[in-house]
C-alpha atoms as a PDB file:
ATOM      1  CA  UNK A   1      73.371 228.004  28.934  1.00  0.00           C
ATOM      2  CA  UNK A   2      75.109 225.271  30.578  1.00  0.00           C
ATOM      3  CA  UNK A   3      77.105 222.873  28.916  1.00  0.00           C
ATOM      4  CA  UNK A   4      75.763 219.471  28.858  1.00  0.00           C
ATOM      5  CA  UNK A   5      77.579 216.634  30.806  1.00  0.00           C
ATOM      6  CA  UNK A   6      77.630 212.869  29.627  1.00  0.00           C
ATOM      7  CA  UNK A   7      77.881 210.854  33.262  1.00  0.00           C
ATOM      8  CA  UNK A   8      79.665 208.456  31.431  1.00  0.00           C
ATOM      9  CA  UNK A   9      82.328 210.068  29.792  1.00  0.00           C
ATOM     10  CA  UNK A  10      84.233 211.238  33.322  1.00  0.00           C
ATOM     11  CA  UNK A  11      84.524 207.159  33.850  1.00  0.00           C
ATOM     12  CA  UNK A  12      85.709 206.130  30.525  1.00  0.00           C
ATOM     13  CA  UNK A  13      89.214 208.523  31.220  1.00  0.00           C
ATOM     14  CA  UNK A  14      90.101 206.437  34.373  1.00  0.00           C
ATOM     15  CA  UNK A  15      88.785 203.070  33.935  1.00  0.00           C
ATOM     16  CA  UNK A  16      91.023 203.652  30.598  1.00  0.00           C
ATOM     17  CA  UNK A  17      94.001 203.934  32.232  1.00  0.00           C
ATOM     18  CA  UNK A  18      93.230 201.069  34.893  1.00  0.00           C
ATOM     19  CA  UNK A  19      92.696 199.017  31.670  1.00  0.00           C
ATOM     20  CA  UNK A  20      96.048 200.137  29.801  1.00  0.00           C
ATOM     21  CA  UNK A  21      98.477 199.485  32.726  1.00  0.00           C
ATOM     22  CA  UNK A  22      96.856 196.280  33.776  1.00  0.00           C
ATOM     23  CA  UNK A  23      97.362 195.054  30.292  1.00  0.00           C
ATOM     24  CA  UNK A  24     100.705 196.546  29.072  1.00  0.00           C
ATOM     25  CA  UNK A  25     102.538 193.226  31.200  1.00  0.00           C
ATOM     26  CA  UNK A  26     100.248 191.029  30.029  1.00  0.00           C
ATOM     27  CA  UNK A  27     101.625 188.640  27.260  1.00  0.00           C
ATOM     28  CA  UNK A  28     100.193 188.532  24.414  1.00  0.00           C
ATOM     29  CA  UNK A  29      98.926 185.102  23.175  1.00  0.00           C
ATOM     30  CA  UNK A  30      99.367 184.262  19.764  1.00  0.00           C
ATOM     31  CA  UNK A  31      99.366 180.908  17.582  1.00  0.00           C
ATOM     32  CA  UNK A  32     102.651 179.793  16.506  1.00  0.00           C
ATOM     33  CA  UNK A  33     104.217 181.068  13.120  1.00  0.00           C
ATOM     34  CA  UNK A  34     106.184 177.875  11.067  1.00  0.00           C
ATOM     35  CA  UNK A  35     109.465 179.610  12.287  1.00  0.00           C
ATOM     36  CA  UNK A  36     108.575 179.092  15.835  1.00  0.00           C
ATOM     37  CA  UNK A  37     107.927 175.590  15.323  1.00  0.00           C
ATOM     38  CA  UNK A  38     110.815 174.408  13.048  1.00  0.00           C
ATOM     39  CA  UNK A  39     114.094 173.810  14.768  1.00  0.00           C
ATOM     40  CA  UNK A  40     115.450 176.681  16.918  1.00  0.00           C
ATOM     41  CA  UNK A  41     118.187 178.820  14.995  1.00  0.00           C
ATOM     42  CA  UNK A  42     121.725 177.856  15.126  1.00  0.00           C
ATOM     43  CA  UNK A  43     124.822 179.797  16.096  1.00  0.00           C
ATOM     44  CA  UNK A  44     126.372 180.687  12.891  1.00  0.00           C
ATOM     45  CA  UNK A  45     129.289 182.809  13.215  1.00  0.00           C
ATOM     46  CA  UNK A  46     132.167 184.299  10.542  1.00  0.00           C
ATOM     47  CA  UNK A  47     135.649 185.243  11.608  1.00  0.00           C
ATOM     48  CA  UNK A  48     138.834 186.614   9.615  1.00  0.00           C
ATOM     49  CA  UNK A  49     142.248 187.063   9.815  1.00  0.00           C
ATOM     50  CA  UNK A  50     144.931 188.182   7.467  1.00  0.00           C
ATOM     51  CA  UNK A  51     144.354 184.909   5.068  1.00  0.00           C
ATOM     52  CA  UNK A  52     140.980 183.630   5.144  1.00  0.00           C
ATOM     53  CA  UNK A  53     137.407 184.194   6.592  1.00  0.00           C
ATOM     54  CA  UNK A  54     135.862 180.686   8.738  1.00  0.00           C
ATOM     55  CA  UNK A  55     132.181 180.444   8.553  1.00  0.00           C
ATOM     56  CA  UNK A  56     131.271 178.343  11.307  1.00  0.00           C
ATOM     57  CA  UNK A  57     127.489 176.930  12.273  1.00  0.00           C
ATOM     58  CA  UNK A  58     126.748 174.032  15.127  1.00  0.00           C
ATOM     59  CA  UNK A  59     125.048 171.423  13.384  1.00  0.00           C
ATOM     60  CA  UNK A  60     124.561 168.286  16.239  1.00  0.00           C
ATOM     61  CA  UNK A  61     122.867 165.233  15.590  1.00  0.00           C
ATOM     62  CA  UNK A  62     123.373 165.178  11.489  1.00  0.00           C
ATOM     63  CA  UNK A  63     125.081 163.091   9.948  1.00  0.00           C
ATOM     64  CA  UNK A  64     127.979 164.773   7.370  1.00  0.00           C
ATOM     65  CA  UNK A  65     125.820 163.555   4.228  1.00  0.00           C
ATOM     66  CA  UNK A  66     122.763 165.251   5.925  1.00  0.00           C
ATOM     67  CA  UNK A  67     124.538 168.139   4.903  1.00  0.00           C
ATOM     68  CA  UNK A  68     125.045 170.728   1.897  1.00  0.00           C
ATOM     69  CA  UNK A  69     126.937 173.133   1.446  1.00  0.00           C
ATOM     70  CA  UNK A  70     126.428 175.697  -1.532  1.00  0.00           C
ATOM     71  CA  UNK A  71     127.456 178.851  -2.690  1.00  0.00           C
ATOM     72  CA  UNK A  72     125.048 181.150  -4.674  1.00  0.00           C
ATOM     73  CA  UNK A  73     126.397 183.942  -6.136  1.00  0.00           C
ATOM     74  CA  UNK A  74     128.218 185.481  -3.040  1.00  0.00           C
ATOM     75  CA  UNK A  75     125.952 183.965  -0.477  1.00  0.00           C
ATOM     76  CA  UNK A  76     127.052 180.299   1.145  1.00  0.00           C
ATOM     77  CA  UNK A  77     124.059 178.853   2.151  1.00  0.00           C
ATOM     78  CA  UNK A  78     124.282 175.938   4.702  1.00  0.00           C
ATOM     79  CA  UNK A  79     121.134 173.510   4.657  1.00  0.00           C
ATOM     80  CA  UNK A  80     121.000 170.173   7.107  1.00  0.00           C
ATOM     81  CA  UNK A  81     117.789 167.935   6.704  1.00  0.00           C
ATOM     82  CA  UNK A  82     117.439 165.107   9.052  1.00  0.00           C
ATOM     83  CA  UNK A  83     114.374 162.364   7.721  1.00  0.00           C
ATOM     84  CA  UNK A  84     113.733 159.030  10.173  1.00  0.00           C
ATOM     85  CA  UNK A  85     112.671 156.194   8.045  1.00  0.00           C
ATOM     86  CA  UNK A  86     108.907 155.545   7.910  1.00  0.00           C
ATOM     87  CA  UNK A  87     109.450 152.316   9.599  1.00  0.00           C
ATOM     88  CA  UNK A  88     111.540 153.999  12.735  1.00  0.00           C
ATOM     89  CA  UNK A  89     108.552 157.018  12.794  1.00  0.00           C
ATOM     90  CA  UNK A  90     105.942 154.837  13.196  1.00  0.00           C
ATOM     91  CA  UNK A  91     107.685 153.006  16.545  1.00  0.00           C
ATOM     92  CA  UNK A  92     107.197 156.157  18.404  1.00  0.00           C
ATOM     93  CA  UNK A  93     110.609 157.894  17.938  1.00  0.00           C
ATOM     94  CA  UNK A  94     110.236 161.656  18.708  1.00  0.00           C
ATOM     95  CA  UNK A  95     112.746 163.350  16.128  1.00  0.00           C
ATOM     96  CA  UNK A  96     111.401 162.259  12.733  1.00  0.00           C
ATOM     97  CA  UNK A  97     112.347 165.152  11.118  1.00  0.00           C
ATOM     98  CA  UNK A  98     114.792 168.078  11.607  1.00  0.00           C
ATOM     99  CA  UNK A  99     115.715 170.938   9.111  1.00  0.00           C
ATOM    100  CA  UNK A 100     118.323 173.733   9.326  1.00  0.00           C
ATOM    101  CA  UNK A 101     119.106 176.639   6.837  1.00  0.00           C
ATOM    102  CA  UNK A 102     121.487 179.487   7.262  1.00  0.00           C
ATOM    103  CA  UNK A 103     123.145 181.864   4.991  1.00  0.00           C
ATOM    104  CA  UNK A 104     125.428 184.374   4.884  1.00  0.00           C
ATOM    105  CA  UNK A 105     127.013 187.387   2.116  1.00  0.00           C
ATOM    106  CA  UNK A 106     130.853 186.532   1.361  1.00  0.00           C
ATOM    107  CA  UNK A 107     133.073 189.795   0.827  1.00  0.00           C
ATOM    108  CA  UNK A 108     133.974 190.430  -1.912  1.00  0.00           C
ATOM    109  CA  UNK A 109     137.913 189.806  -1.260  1.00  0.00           C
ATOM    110  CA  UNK A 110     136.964 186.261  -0.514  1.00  0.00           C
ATOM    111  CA  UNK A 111     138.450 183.608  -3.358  1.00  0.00           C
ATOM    112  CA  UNK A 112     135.383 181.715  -3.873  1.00  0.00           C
ATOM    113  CA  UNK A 113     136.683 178.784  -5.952  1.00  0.00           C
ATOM    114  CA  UNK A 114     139.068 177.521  -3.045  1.00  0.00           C
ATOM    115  CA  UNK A 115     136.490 177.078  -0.253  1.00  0.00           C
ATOM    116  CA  UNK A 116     136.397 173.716   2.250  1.00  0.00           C
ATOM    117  CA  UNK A 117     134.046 172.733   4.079  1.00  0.00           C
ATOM    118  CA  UNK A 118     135.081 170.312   7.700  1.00  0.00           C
ATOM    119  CA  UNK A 119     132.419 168.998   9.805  1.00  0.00           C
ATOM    120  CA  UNK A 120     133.828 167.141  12.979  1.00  0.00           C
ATOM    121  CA  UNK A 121     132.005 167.137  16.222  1.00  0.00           C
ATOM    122  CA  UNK A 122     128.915 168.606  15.121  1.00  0.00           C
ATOM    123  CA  UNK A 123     130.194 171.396  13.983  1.00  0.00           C
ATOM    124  CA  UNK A 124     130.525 172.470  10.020  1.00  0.00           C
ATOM    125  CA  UNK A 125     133.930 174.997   9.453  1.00  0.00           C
ATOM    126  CA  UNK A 126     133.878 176.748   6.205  1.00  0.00           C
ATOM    127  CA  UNK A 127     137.230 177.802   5.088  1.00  0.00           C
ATOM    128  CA  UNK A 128     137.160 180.209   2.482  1.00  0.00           C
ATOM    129  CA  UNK A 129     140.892 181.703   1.680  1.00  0.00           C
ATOM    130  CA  UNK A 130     141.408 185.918   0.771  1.00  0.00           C
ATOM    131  CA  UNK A 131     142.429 186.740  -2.488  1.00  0.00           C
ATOM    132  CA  UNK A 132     145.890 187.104  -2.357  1.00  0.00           C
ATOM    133  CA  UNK A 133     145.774 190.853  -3.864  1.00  0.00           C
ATOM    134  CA  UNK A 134     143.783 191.124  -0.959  1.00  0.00           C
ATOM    135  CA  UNK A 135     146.082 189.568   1.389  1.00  0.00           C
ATOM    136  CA  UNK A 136     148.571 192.460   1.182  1.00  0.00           C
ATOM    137  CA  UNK A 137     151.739 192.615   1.931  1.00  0.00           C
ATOM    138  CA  UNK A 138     154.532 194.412   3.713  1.00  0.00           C
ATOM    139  CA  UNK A 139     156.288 197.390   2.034  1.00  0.00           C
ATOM    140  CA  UNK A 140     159.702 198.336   3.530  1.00  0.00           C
ATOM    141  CA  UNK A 141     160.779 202.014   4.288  1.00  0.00           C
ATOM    142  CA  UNK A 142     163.770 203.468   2.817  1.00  0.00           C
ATOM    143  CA  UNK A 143     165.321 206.666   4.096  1.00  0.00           C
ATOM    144  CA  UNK A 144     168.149 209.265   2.713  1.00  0.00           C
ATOM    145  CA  UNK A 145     170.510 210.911   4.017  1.00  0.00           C
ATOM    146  CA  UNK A 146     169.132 214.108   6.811  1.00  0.00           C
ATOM    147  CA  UNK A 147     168.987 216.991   4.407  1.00  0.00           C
ATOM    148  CA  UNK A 148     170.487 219.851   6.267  1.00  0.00           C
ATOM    149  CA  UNK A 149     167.880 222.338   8.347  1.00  0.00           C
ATOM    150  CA  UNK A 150     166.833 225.816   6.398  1.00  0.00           C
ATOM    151  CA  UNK A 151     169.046 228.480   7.006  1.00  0.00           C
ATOM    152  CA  UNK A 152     171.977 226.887   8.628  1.00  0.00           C
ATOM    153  CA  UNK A 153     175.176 227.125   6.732  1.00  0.00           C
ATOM    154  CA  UNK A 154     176.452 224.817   4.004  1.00  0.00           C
ATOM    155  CA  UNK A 155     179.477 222.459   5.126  1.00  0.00           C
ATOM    156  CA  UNK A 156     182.721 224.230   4.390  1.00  0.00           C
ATOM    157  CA  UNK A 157     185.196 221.574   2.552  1.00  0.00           C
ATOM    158  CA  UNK A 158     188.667 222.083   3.956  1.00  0.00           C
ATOM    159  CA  UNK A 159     191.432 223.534   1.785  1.00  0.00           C
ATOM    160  CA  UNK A 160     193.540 220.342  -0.311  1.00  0.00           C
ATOM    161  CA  UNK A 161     196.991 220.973   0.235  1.00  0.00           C
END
């Protein structure tokens, strides 16, 4: 007996593949999440040297009480919320409202209680010290006397007269 042959099924192989590579490059449309539409993420960035760790984030446009600064547990969050007045929206201006969050985990060698917070320029500097058992500090090297090599001979002490 012969096996039986679908005409169809030796066209749904190749037309498949004609399908998958036309569409792999196509982009894919999809609506906009709330994170696409809220403001655009800002550069935050942490760097440390042997006293403290700077937490840095650009912040333009807001105004230094548009800011806040908080710590929560470890984490120092950074929030900015920019609000037009009502009577300034409804004139047409096109930023009425801008918000910004960012956070970021502390080490644990970082002395929490001391931080400062600088905003100049549009951009907000943490400052957040080290510990100062954390800090370390330089330990100087003694040395003795060269002991003498195994198996060479003791000094002789000369004969007092």
């Amino acid at each position: 007996m012969l096996p039986r042959m679908e005409p169809f099924s030796l066209l749904t192989e190749p037309f498949g593949r004609v399908f998958d590579r036309f569409f792999a490059e196509w982009p894919m449309i999809s609506w906009p999440t709330e994170e696409m539409i809220e403001t655009p993420t800002r550069a935050l960035t942490m760097e440390e040297n042997e006293r403290e760790f700077v937490v840095r984030t650009e912040l333009p446009g807001f105004a230094p009480e548009e800011l806040a600064v908080e710590l929560r547990n470890d984490v120092l969050v950074v929030e900015a919320e920019h609000r037009v007045p009502a009577e300034a929206a409804a004139e047409g201006t096109e930023r009425a409202y801008a918000h910004v969050r960012r956070m970021i985990t502390l080490p644990p060698e970082a002395e929490l209680e001391k931080m400062e917070a600088l905003y100049r320029n549009g951009v907000l500097e943490v400052h957040v010290p080290r510990k100062p058992e954390a800090v370390g500090r330089r330990i100087p090297v003694k040395t003795e006397a060269p002991a003498a090599p195994v198996g060479a001979a003791a000094p002789v002490a000369a004969p007092s007269a």
